[in-house]
C-alpha atoms as a PDB file:
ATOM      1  CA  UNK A   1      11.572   4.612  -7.104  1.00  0.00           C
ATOM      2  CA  UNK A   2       9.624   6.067  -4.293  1.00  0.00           C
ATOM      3  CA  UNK A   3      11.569   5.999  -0.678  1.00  0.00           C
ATOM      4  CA  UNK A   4      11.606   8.333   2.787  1.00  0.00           C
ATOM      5  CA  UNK A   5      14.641   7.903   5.638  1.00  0.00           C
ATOM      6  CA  UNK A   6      12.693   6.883   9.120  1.00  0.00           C
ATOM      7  CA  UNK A   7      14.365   7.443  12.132  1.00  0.00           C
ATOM      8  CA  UNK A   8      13.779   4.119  14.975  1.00  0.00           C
ATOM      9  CA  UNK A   9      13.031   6.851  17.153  1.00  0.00           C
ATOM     10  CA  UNK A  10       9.950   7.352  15.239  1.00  0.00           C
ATOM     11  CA  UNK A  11       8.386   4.263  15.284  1.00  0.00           C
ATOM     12  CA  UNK A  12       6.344   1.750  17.021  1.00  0.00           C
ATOM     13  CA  UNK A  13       5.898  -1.828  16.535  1.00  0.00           C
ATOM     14  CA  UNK A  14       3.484  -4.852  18.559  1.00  0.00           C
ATOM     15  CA  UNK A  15       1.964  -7.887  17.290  1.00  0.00           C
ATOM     16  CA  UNK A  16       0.281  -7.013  14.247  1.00  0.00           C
ATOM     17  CA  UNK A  17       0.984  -3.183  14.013  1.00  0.00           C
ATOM     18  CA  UNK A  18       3.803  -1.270  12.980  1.00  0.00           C
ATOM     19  CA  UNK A  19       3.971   2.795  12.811  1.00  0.00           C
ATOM     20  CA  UNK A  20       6.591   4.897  11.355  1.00  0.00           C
ATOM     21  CA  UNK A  21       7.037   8.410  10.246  1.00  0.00           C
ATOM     22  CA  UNK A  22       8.504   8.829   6.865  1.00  0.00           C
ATOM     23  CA  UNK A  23      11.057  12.242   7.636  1.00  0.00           C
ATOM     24  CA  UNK A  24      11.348  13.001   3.706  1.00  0.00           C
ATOM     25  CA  UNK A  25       7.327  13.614   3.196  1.00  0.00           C
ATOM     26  CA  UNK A  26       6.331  13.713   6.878  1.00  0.00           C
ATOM     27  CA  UNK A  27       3.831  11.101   6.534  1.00  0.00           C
ATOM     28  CA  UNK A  28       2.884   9.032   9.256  1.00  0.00           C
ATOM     29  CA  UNK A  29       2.494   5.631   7.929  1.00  0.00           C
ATOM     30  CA  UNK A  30       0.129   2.938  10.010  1.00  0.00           C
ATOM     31  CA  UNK A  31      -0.354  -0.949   9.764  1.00  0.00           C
ATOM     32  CA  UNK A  32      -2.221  -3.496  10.784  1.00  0.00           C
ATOM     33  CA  UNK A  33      -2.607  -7.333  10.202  1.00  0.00           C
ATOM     34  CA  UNK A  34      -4.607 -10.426  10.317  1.00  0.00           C
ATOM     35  CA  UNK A  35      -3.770 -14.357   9.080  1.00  0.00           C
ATOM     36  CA  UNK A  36      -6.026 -12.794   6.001  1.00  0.00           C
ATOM     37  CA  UNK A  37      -5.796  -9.547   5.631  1.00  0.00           C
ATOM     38  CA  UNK A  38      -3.892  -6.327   6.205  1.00  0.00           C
ATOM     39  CA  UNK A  39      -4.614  -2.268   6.418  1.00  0.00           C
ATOM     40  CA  UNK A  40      -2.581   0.106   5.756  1.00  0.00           C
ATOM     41  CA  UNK A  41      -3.086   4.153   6.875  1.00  0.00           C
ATOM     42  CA  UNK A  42      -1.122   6.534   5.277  1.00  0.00           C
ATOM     43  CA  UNK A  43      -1.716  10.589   7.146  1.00  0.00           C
ATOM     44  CA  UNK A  44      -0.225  13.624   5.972  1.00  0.00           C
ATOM     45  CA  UNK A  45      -1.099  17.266   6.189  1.00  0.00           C
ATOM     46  CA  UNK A  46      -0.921  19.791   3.536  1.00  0.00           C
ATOM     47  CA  UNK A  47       2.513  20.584   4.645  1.00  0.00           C
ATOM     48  CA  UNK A  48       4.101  17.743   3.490  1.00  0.00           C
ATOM     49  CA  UNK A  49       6.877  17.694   1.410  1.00  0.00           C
ATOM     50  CA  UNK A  50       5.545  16.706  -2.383  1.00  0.00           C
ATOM     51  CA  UNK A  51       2.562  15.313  -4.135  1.00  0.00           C
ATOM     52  CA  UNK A  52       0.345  12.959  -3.064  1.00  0.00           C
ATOM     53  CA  UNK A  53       1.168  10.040  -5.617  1.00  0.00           C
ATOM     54  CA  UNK A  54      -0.575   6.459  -5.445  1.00  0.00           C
ATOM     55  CA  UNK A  55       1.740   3.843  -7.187  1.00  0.00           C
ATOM     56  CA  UNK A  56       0.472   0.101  -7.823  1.00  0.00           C
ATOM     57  CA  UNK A  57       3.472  -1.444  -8.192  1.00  0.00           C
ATOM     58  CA  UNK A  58       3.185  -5.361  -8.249  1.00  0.00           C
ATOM     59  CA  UNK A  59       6.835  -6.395  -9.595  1.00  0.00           C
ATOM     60  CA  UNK A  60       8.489  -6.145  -6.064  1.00  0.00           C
ATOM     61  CA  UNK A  61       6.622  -9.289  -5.144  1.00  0.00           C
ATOM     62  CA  UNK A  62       5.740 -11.131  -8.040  1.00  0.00           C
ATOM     63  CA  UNK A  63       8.959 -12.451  -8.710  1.00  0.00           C
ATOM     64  CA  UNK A  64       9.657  -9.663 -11.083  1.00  0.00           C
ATOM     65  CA  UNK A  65       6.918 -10.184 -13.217  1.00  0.00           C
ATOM     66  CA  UNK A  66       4.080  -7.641 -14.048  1.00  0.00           C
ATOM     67  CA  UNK A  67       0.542  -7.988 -12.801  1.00  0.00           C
ATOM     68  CA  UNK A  68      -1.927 -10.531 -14.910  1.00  0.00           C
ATOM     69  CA  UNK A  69      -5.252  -8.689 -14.262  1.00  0.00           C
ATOM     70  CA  UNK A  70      -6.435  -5.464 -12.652  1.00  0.00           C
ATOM     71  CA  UNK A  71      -8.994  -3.237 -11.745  1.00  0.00           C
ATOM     72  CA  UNK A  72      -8.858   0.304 -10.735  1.00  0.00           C
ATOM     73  CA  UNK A  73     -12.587   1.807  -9.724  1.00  0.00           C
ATOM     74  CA  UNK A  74     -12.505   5.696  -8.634  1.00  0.00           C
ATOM     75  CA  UNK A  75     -15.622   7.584  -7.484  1.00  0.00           C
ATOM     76  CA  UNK A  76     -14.959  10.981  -7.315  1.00  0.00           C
ATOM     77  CA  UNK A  77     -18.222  11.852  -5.369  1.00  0.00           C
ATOM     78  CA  UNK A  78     -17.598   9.112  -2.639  1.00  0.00           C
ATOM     79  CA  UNK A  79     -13.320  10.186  -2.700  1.00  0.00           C
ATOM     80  CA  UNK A  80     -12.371   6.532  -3.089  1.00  0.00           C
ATOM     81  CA  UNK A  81     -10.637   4.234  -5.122  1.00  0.00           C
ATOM     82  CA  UNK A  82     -11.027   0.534  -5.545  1.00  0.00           C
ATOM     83  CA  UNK A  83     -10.260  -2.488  -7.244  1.00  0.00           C
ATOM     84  CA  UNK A  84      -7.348  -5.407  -7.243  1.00  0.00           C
ATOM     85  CA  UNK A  85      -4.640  -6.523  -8.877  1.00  0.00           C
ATOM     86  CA  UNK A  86      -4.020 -10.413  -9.991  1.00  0.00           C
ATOM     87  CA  UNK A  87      -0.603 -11.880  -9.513  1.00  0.00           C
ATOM     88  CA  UNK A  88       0.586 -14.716 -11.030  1.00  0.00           C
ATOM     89  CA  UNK A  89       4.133 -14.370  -9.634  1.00  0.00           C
ATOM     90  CA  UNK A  90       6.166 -17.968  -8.790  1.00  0.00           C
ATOM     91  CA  UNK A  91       4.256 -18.570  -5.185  1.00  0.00           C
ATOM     92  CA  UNK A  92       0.705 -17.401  -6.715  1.00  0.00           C
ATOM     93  CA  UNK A  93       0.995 -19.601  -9.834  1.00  0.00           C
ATOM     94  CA  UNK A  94       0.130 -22.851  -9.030  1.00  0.00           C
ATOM     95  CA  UNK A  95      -2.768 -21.890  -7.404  1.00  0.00           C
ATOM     96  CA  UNK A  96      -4.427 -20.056 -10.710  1.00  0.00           C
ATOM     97  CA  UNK A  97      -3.368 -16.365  -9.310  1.00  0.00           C
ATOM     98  CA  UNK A  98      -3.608 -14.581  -5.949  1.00  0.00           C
ATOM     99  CA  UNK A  99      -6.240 -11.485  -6.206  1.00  0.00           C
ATOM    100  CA  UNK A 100      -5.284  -8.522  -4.097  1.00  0.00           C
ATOM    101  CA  UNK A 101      -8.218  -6.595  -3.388  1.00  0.00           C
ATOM    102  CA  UNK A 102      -7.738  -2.671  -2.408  1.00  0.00           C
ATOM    103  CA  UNK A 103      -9.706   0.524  -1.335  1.00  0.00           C
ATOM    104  CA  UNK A 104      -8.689   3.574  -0.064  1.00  0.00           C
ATOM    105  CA  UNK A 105     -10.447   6.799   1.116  1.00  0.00           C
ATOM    106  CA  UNK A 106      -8.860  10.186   0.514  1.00  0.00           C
ATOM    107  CA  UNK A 107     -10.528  12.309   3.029  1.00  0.00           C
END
């Protein structure tokens, strides 16, 4: 799996935000929330420590179970990548699925 050590030295957190730096890949991770929605900001510099990896990883709250349904849209011209993935984990079942929707910018 994918981890960094933080230090609570290095981080922030109000209502509805939370900021950290991640030590291991000196990325400085932001986010922000809303009853239906939530953004995340991810900034690093070309001295960070590894490659820049993406993962969509679904399992760790779908009860263990792997995604129903996704969609993964990149547009190289534009430098963004879109889609969602459908989880039909044990809170999102009995409503048909719950459809995360996603974009991100690499600028």
């Amino acid at each position: 799996g994918y981890g960094s050590k933080f230090s609570h030295d290095h981080e922030q957190a109000t209502y509805g935000y939370y900021q950290v730096t991640l030590a291991d890949y000196n990325i400085n991770v932001e986010l922000t929330a809303t009853k239906h929605s939530g953004v995340h900001q991810y900034t690093w510099t070309s001295s960070s420590n590894g490659q820049n990896v993406i993962v969509f990883n679904t399992s760790a709250t779908n009860g263990g179970k792997s995604c129903d349904d996704m969609e993964v849209n990149l547009d190289a011209d534009a430098q963004t990548i879109s889609g969602y993935i459908l989880s039909k984990g044990s809170f999102g079942a009995r409503m048909g699925g719950i459809k995360l929707y996603y974009y991100a910018k690499v600028a």
